[in-house]
Protein backbone atom coordinates (compact mmCIF):
# COMPACT_ATOMS: atom_id res chain seq x y z
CA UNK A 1 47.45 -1.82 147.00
CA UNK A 2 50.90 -0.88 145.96
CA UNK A 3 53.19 1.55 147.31
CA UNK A 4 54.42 4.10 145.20
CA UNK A 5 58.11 5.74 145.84
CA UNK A 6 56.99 7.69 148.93
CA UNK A 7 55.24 4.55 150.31
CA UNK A 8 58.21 2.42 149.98
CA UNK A 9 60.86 5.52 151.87
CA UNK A 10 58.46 6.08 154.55
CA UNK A 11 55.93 3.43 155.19
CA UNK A 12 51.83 3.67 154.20
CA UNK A 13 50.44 6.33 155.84
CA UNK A 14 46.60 6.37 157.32
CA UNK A 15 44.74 9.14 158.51
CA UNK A 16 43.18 8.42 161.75
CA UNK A 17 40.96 11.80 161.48
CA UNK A 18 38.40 12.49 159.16
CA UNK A 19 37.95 15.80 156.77
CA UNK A 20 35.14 17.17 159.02
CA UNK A 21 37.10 16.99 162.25
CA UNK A 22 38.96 20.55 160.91
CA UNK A 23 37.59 24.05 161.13
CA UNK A 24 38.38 26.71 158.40
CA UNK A 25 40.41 29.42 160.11
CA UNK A 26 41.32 32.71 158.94
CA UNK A 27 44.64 34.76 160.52
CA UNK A 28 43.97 37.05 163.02
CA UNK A 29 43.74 40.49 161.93
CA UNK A 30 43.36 39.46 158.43
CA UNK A 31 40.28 41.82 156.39
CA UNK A 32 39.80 40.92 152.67
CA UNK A 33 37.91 43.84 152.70
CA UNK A 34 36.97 45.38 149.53
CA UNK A 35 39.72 43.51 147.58
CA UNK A 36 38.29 40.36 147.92
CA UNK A 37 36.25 40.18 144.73
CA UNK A 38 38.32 42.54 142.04
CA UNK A 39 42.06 43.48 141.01
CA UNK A 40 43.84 46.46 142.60
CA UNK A 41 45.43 48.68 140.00
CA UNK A 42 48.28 51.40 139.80
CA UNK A 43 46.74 54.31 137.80
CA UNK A 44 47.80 57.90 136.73
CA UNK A 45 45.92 61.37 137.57
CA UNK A 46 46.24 64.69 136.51
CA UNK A 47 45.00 67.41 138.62
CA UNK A 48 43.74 69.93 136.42
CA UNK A 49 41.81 71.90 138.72
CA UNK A 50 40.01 71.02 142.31
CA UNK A 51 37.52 69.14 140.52
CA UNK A 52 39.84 66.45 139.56
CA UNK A 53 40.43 65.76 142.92
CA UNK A 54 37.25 64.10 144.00
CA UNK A 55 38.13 61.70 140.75
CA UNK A 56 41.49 60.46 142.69
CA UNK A 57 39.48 60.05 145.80
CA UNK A 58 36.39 57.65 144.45
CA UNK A 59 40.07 55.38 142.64
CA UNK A 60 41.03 55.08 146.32
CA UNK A 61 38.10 54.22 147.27
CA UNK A 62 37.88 51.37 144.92
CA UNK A 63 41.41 50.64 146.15
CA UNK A 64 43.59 51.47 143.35
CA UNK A 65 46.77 53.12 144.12
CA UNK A 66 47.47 56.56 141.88
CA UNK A 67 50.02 58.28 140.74
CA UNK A 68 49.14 61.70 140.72
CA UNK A 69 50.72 64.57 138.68
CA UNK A 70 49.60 68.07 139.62
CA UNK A 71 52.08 70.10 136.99
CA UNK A 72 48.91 71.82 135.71
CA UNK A 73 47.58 72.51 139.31
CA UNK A 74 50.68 74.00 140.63
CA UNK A 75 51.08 76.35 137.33
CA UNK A 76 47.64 78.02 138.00
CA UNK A 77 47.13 78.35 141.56
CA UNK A 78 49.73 77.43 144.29
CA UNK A 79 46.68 77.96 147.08
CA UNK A 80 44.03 75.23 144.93
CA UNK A 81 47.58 73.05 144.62
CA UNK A 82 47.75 73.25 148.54
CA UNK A 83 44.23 72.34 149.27
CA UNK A 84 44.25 69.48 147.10
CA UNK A 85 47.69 67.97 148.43
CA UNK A 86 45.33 68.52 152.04
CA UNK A 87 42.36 67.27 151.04
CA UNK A 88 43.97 63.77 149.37
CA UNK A 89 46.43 63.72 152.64
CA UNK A 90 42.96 63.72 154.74
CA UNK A 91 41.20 61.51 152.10
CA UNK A 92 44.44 58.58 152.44
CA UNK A 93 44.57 59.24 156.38
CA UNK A 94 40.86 58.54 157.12
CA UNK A 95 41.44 55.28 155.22
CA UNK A 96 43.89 54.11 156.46
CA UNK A 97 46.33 54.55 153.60
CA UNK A 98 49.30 56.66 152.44
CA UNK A 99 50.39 59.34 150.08
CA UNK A 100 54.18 60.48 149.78
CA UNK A 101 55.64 63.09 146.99
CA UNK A 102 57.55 61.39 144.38
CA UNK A 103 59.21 64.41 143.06
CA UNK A 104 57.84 68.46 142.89
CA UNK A 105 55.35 67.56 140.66
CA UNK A 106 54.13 63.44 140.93
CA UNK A 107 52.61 62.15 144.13
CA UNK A 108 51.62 58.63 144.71
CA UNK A 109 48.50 57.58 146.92
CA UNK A 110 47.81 54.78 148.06
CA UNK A 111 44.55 53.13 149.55
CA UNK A 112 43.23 50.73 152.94
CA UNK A 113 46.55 48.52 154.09
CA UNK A 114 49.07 49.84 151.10
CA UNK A 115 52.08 51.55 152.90
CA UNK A 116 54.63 53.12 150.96
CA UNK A 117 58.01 52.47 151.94
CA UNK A 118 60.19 55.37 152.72
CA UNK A 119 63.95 54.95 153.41
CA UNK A 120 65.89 57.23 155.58
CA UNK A 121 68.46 59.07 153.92
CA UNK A 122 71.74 59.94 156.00
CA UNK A 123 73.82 62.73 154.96
């Protein structure tokens, strides 16, 4: 048999071990959880009404992360607007995920193991 390039700059190499020797592994702590067999997506939301919040909560579920605008929410009822915000804080908390405001009228949610990132600001 003839060594190719690698042969020649480092000599034939022989496995003494056989493929059934190993074990398949996984990290420690690692879950694949429910995104082991489909796609995670970023979608949008409008909270019309309380209604449209158990919508955002069955996306999280599925574990798609949402960007929520509740312009039409706010405009109509400041109390629905606060139980809402509440309810999706409680939704993303029992989850183990996160929500954050992205300005006074977009939120973003996020579900199981997604973070979001927030940077301290110094004055």
């Amino acid at each position: 048999m003839s060594k190719g390039f690698l042969g020649k700059l480092f000599g034939e190499y022989r496995s003494t071990k056989n493929f059934e020797d190993y074990i398949e592994v996984e990290a420690p702590g690692y879950d694949r959880g429910i995104y082991s067999s489909r796609p995670a997506f970023v979608k949008t939301a409008r909270l019309k009404d309380f209604t449209d919040v158990q919508k955002a909560i069955e996306e999280l579920n599925q574990g798609n992360i949402l960007v929520v605008n509740v312009q039409a929410i706010a405009s109509k009822d400041a109390e629905e607007l606060k139980r809402a915000l509440e309810t999706l804080k409680g939704v993303c908390q029992s989850i183990g995920g996160d929500i954050a405001g992205i300005d006074k009228d977009r939120y973003i949610l996020t579900p199981q193991a997604v973070k979001i990132y927030r940077e301290e600001h110094k004055a």
